[in-house]
C-alpha atoms as a PDB file:
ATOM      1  CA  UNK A   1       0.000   0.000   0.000  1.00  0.00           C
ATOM      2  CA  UNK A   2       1.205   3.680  -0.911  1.00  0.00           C
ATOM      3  CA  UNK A   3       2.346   5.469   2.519  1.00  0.00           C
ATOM      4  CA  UNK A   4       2.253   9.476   2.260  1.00  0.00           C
ATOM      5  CA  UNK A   5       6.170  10.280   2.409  1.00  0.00           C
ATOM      6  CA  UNK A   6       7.777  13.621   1.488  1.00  0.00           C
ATOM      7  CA  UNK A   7      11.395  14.156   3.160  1.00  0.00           C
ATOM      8  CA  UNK A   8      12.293  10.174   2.265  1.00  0.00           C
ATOM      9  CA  UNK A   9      11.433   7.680  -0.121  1.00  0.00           C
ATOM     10  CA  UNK A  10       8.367   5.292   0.791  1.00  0.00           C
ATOM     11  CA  UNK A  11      10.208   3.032   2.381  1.00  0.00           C
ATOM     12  CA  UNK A  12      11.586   5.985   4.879  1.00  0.00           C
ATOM     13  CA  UNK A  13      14.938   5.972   3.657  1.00  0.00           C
ATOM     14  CA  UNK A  14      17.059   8.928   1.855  1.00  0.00           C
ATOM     15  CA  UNK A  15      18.369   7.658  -1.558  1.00  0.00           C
ATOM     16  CA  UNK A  16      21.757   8.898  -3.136  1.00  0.00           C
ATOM     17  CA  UNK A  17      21.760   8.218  -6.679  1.00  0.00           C
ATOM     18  CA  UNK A  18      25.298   7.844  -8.503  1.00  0.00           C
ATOM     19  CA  UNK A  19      26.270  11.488 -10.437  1.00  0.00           C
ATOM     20  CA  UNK A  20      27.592  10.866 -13.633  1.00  0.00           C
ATOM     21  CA  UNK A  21      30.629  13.525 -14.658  1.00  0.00           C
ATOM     22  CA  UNK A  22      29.346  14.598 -18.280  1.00  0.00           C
ATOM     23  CA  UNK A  23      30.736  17.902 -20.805  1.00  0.00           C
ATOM     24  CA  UNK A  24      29.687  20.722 -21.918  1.00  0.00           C
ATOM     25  CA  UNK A  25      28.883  18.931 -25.455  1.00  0.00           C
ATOM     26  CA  UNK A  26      26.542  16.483 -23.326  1.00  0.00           C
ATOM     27  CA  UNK A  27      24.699  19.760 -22.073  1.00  0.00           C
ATOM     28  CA  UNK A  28      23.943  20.825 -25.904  1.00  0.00           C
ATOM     29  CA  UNK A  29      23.416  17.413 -26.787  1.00  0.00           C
ATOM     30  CA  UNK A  30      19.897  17.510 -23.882  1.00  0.00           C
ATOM     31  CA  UNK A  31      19.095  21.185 -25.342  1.00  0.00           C
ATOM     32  CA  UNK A  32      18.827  19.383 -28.826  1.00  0.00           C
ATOM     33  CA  UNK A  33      17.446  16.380 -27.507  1.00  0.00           C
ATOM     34  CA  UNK A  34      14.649  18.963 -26.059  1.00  0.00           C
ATOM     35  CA  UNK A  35      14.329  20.491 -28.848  1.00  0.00           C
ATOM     36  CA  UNK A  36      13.513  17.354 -30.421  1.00  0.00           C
ATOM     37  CA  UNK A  37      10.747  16.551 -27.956  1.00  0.00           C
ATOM     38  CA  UNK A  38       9.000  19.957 -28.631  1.00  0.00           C
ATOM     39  CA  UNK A  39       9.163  19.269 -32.344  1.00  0.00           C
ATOM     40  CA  UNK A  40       7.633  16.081 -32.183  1.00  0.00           C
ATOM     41  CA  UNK A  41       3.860  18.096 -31.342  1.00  0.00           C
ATOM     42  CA  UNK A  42       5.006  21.475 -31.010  1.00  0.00           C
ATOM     43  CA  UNK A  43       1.273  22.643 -31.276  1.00  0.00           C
ATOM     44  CA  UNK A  44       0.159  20.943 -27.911  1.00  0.00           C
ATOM     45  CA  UNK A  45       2.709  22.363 -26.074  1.00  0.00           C
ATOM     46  CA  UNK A  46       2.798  25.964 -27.232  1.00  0.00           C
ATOM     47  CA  UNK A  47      -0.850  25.302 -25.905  1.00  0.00           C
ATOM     48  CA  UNK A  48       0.250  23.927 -22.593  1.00  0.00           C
ATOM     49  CA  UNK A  49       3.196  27.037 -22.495  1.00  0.00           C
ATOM     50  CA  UNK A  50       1.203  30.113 -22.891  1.00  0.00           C
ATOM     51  CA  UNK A  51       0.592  29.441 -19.264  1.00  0.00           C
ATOM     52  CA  UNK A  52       4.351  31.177 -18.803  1.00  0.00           C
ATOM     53  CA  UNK A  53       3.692  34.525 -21.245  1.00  0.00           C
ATOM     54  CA  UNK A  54      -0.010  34.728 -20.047  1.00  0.00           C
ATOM     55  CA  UNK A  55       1.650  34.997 -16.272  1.00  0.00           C
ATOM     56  CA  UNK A  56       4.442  37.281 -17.151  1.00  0.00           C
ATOM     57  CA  UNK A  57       2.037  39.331 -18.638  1.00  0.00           C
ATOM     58  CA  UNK A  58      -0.374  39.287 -15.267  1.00  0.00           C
ATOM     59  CA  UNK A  59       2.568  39.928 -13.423  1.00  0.00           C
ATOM     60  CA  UNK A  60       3.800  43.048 -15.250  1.00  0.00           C
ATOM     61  CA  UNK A  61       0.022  44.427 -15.441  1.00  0.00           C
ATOM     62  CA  UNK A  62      -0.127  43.596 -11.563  1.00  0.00           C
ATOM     63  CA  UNK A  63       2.745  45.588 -11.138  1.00  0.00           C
ATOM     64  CA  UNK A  64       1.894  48.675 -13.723  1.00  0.00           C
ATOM     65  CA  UNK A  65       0.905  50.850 -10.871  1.00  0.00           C
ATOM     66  CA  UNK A  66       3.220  53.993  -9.176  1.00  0.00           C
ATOM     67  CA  UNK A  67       3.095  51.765  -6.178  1.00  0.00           C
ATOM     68  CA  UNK A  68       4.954  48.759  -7.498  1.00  0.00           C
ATOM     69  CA  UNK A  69       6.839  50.322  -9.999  1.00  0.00           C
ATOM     70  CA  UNK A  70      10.453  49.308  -8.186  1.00  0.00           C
ATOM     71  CA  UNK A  71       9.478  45.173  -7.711  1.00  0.00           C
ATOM     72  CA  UNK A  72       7.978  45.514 -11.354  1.00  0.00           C
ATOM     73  CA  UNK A  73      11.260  44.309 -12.752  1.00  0.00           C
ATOM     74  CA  UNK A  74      12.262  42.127  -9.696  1.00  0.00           C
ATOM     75  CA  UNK A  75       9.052  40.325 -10.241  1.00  0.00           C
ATOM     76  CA  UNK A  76       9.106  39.243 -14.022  1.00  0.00           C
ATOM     77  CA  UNK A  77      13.310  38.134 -13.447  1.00  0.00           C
ATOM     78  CA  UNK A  78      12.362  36.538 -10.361  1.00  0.00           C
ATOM     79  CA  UNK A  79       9.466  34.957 -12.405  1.00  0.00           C
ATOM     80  CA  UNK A  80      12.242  32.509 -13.609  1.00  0.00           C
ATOM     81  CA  UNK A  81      13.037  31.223 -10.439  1.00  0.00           C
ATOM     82  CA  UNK A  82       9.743  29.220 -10.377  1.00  0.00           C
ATOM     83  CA  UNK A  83      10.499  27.599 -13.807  1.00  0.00           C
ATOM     84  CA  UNK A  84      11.842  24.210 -12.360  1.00  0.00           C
ATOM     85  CA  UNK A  85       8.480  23.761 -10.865  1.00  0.00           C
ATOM     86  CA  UNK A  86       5.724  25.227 -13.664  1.00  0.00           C
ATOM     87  CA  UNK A  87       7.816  22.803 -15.885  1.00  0.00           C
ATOM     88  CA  UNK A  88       7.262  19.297 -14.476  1.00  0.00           C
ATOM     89  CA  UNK A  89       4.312  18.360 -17.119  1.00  0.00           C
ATOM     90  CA  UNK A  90       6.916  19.095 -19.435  1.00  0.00           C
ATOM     91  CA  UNK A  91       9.238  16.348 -17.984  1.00  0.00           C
ATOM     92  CA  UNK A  92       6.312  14.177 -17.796  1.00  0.00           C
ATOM     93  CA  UNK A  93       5.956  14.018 -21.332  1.00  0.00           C
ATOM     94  CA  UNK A  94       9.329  13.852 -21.961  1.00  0.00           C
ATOM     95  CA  UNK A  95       9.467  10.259 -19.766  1.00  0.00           C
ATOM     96  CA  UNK A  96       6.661   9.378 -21.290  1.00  0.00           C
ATOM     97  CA  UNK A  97       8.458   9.692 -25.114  1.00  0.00           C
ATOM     98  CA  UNK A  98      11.120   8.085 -24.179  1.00  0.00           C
ATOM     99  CA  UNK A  99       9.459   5.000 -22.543  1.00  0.00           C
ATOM    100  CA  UNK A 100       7.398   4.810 -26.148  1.00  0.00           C
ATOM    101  CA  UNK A 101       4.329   5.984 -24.709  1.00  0.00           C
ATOM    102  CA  UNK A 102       1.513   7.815 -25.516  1.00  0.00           C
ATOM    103  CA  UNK A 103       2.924  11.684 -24.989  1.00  0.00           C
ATOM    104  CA  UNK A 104      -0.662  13.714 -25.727  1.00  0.00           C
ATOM    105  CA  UNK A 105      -0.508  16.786 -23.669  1.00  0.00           C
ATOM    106  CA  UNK A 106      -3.134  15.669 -21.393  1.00  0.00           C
ATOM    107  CA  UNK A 107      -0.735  13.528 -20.173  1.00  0.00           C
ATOM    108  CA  UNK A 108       1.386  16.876 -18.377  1.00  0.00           C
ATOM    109  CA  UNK A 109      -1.587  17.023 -16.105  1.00  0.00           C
ATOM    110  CA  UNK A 110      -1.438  13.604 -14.625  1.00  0.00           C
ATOM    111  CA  UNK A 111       1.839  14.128 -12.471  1.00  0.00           C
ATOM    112  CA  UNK A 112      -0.867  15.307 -10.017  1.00  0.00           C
ATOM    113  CA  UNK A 113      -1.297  11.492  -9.448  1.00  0.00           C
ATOM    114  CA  UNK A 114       2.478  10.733  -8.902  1.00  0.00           C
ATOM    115  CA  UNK A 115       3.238   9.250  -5.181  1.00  0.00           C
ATOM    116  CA  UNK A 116       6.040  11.954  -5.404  1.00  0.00           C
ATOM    117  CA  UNK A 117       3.357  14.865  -5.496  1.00  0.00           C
ATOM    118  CA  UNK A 118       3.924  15.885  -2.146  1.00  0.00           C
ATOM    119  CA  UNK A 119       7.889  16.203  -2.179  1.00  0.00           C
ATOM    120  CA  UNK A 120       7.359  17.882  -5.754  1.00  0.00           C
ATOM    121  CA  UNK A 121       4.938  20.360  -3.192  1.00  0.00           C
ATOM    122  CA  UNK A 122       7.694  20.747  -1.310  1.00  0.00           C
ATOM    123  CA  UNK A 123      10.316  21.440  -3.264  1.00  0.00           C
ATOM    124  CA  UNK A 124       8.079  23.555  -5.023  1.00  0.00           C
ATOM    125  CA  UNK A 125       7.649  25.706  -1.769  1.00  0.00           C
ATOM    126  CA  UNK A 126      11.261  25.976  -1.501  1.00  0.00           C
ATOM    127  CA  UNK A 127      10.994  27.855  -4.237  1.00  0.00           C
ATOM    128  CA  UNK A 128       8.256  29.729  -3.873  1.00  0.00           C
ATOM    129  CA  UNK A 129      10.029  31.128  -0.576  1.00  0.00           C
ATOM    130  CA  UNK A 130      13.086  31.758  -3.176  1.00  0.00           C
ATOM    131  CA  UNK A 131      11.135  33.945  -4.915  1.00  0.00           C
ATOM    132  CA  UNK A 132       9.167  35.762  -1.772  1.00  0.00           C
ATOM    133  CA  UNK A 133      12.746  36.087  -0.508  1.00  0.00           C
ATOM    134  CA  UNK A 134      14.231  37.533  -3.922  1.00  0.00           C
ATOM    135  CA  UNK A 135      10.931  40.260  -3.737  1.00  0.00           C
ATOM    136  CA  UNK A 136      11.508  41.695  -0.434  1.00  0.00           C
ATOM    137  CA  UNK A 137      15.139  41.722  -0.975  1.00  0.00           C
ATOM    138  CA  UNK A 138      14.832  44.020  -4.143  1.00  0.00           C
ATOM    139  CA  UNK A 139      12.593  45.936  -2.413  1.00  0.00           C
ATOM    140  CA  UNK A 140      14.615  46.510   0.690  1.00  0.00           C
ATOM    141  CA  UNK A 141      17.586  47.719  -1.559  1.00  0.00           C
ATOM    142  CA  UNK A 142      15.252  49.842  -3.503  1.00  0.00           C
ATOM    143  CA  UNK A 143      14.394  51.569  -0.397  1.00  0.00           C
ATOM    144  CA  UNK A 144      17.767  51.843   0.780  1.00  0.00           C
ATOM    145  CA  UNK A 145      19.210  53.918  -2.080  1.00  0.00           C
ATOM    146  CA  UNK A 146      15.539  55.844  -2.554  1.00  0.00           C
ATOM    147  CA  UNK A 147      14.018  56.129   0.331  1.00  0.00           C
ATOM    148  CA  UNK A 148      10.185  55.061   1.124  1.00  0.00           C
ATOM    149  CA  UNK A 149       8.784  57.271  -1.005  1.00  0.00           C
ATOM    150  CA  UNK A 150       7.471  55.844  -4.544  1.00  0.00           C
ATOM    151  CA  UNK A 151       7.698  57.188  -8.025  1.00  0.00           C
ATOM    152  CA  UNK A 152       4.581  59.205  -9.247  1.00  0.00           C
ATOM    153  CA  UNK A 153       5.205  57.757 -12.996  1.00  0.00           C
ATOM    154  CA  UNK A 154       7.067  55.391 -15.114  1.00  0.00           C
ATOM    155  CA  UNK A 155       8.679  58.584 -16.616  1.00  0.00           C
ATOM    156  CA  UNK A 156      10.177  59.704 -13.409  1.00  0.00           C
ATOM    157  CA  UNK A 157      10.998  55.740 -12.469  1.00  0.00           C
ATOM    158  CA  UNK A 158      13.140  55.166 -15.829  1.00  0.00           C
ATOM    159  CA  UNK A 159      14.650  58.705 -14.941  1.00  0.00           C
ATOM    160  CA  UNK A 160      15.200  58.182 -11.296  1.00  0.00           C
ATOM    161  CA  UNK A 161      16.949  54.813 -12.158  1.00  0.00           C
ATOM    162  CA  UNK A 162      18.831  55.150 -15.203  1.00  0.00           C
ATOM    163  CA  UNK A 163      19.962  58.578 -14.531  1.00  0.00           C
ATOM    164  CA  UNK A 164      21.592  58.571 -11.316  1.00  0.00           C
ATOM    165  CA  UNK A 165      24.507  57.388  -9.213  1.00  0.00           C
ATOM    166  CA  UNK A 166      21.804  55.967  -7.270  1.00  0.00           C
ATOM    167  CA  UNK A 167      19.762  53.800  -9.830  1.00  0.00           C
ATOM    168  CA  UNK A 168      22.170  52.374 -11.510  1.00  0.00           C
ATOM    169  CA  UNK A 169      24.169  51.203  -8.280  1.00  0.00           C
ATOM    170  CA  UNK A 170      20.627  49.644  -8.285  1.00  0.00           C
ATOM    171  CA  UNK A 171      21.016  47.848 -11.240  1.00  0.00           C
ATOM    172  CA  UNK A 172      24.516  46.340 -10.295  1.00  0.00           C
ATOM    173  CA  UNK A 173      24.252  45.261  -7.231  1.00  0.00           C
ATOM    174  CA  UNK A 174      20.518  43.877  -7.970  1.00  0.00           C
ATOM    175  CA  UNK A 175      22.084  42.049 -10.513  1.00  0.00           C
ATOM    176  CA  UNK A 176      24.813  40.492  -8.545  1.00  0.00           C
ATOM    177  CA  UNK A 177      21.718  39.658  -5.592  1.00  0.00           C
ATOM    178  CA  UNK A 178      19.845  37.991  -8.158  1.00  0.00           C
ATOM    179  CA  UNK A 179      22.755  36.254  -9.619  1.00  0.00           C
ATOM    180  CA  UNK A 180      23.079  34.648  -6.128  1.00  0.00           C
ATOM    181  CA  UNK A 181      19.310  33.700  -5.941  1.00  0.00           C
ATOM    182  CA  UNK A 182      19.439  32.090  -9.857  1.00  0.00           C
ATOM    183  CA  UNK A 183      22.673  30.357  -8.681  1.00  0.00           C
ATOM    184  CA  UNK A 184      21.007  28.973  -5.308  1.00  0.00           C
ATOM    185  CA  UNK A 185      18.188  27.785  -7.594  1.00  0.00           C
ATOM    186  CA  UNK A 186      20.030  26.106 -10.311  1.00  0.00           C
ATOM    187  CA  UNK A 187      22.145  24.072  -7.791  1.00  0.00           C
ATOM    188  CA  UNK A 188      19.241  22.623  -5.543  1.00  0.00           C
ATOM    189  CA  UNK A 189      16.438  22.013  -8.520  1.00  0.00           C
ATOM    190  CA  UNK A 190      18.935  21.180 -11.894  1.00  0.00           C
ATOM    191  CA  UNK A 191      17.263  17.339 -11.241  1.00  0.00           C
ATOM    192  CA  UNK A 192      15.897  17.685  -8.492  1.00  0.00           C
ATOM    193  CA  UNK A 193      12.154  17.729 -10.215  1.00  0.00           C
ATOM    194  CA  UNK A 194      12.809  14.907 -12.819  1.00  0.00           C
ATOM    195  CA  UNK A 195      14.319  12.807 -10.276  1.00  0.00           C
ATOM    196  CA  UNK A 196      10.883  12.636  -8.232  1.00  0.00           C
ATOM    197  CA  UNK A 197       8.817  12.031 -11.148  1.00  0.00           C
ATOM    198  CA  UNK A 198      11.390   9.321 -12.001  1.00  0.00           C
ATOM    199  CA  UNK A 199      12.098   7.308  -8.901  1.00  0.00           C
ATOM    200  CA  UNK A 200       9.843   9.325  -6.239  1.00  0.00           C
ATOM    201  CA  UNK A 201      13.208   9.486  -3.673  1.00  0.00           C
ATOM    202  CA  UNK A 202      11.776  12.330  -0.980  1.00  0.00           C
ATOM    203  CA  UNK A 203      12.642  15.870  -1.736  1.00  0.00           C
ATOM    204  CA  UNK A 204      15.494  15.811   0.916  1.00  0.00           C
ATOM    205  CA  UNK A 205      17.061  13.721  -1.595  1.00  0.00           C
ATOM    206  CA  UNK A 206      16.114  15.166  -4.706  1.00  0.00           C
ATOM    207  CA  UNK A 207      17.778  19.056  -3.767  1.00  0.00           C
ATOM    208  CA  UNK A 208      20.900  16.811  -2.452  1.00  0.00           C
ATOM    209  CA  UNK A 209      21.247  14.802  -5.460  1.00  0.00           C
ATOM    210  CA  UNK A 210      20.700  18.100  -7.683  1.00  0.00           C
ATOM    211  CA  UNK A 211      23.768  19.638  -5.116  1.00  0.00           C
ATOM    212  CA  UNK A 212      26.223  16.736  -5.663  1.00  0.00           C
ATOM    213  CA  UNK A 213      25.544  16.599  -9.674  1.00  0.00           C
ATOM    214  CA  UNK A 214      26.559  20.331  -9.232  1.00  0.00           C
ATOM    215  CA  UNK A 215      29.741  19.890  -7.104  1.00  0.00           C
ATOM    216  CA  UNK A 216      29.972  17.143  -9.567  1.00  0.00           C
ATOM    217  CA  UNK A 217      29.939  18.940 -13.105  1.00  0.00           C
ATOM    218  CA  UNK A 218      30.280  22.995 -12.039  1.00  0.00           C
ATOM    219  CA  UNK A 219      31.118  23.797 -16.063  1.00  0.00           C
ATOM    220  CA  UNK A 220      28.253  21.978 -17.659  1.00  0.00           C
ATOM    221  CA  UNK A 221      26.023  23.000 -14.554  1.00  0.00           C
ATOM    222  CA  UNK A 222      26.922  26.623 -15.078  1.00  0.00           C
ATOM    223  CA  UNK A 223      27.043  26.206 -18.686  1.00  0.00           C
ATOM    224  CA  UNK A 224      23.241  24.775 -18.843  1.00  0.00           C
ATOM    225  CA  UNK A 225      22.476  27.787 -16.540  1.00  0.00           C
ATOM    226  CA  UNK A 226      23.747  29.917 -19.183  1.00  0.00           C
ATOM    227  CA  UNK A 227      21.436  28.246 -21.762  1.00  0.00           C
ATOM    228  CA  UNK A 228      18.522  29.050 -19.395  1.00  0.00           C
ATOM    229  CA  UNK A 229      19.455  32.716 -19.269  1.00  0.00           C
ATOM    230  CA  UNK A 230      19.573  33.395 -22.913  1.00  0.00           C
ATOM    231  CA  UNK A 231      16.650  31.378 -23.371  1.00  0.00           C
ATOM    232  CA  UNK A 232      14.687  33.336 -20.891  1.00  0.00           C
ATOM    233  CA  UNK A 233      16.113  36.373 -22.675  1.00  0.00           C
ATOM    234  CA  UNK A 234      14.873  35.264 -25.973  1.00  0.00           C
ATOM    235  CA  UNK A 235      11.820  34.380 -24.548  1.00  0.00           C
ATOM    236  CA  UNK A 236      10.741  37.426 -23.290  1.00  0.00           C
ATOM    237  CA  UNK A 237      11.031  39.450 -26.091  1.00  0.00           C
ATOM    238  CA  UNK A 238       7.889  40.425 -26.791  1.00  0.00           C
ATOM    239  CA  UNK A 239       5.896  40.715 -24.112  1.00  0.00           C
ATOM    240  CA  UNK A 240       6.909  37.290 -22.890  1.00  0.00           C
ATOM    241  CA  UNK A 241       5.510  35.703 -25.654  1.00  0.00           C
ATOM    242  CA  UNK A 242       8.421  34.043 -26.721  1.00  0.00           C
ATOM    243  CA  UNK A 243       8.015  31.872 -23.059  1.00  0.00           C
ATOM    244  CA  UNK A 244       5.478  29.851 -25.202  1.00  0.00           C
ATOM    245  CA  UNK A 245       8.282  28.020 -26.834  1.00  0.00           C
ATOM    246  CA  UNK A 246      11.399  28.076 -24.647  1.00  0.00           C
ATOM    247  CA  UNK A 247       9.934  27.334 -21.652  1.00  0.00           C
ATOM    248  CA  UNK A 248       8.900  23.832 -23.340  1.00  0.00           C
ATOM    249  CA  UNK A 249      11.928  23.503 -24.995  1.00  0.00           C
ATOM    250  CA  UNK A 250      14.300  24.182 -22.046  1.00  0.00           C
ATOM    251  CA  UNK A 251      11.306  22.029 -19.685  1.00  0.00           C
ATOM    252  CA  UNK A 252      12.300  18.923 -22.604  1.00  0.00           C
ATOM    253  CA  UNK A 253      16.114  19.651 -22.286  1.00  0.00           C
ATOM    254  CA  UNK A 254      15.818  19.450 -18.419  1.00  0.00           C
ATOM    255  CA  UNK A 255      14.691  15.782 -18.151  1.00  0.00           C
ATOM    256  CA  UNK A 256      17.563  15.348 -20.748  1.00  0.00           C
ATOM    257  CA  UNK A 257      20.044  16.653 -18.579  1.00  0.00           C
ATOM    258  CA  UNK A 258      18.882  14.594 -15.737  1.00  0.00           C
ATOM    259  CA  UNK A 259      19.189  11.633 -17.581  1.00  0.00           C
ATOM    260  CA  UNK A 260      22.322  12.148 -18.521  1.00  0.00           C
ATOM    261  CA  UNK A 261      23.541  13.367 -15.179  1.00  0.00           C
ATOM    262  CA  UNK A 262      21.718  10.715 -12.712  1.00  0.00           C
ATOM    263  CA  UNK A 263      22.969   7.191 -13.164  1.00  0.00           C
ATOM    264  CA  UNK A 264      20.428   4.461 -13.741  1.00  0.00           C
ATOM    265  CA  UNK A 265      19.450   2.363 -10.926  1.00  0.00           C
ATOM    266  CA  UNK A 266      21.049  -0.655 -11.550  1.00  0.00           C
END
């Protein structure tokens, strides 16, 4: 009988998968490989994707007035630490391609039903708090260099930050905070996701096997995290809308990279 588990596996023990050392060339090799997967019915999962542009486009709306003008940008770059976890129907049907099985995008909604739902919760609230944290960081260093009081328009905003000492010691030093934040992410959740969906090992062991492949491969790790970034880039030019295909492609690539970084259980 299925026992609820989250921290361990279900039988109450903390897995450590072997880490295989891979290249940078194995890296492009799971971006191709994920662009393969979105080729194979790009149409359903454009569909599935414009989840990702429709909410960067709430968010920036949500954030449109004087009032949260200086978390408007913190909140649509921050957007992309949740990624990891708005992608796991994307890994889904990736596993479910290559097992040879039926990989209709319906199929991305049934990891709802996977014993490893709640350690996917709870990784997934790891990251939510990520992104919480990232927010009132941003805001506390806005306030720092500005002061409490908030811009009366998006005139005086782009003006108060672009034109000053001020703003753009803003823009460096936010940069370098959410550097740290992206890096945090990338090293706790680079398998972390697939792995649950794979072998349903407990979160605790998920964000440490994600750590160790990490310590493991820092080049290809921090080269995949470069992929991500220009992806992201790409995507959000215009108006997020280009989220509606990289986010599938890079949510593809990801259960390619775990396969390739993860060990088989033997």
């Amino acid at each position: 009988m299925a026992t609820f588990h989250v921290m361990s596996d279900a039988e109450h023990a903390v897995a450590h998968p072997q880490i295989n050392k891979i290249t940078m060339g194995q890296v492009w090799d799971a971006f191709l490989l994920g662009i393969d997967d979105f080729r194979e019915q790009p149409s359903h999962y454009v569909f599935l994707c414009l989840l990702f542009p429709l909410s960067g486009i709430i968010l920036m709306i949500w954030s449109s007035g004087a009032n949260l003008m200086p978390i408007m940008f913190p909140l649509t770059a921050g957007f992309a630490l949740l990624g990891p976890l708005l992608a796991v129907g994307l890994y889904e049907i990736s596993r479910r391609r290559e097992a040879g099985l039926d990989t209709s995008w319906r199929h991305a909604f049934e990891v709802r039903h996977s014993p490893a739902m709640p350690a996917i919760i709870v990784v997934g609230l790891m990251l939510l708090t990520l992104f919480v944290a990232w927010l009132l960081v941003a805001d506390r260093l806005y306030v720092s260099l500005f002061g409490p009081e908030q811009p009366q328009s998006f005139s005086s905003f782009f003006q108060q930050v672009l034109g000053t000492r001020a703003g753009w010691t803003l823009i460096v030093v936010g940069h370098i905070i959410g550097f740290c934040f992206a890096v945090v992410v990338l090293a706790t959740t680079v398998v972390a996701f697939p792995l649950l969906l794979d072998r349903d090992v407990g979160a605790v062991s998920a964000v440490e096997t994600s750590l160790r492949a990490t310590i493991a491969n820092p080049v290809p790790v921090t080269f995949w995290g470069f992929i991500v970034a220009v992806c992201m880039m790409i995507g959000s030019i215009p108006v997020f809308a280009g989220l509606a295909v990289m986010m599938p492609i890079l949510g593809h690539a990801t259960w390619h990279l775990y396969r390739k970084l993860v060990a088989p259980v033997k």
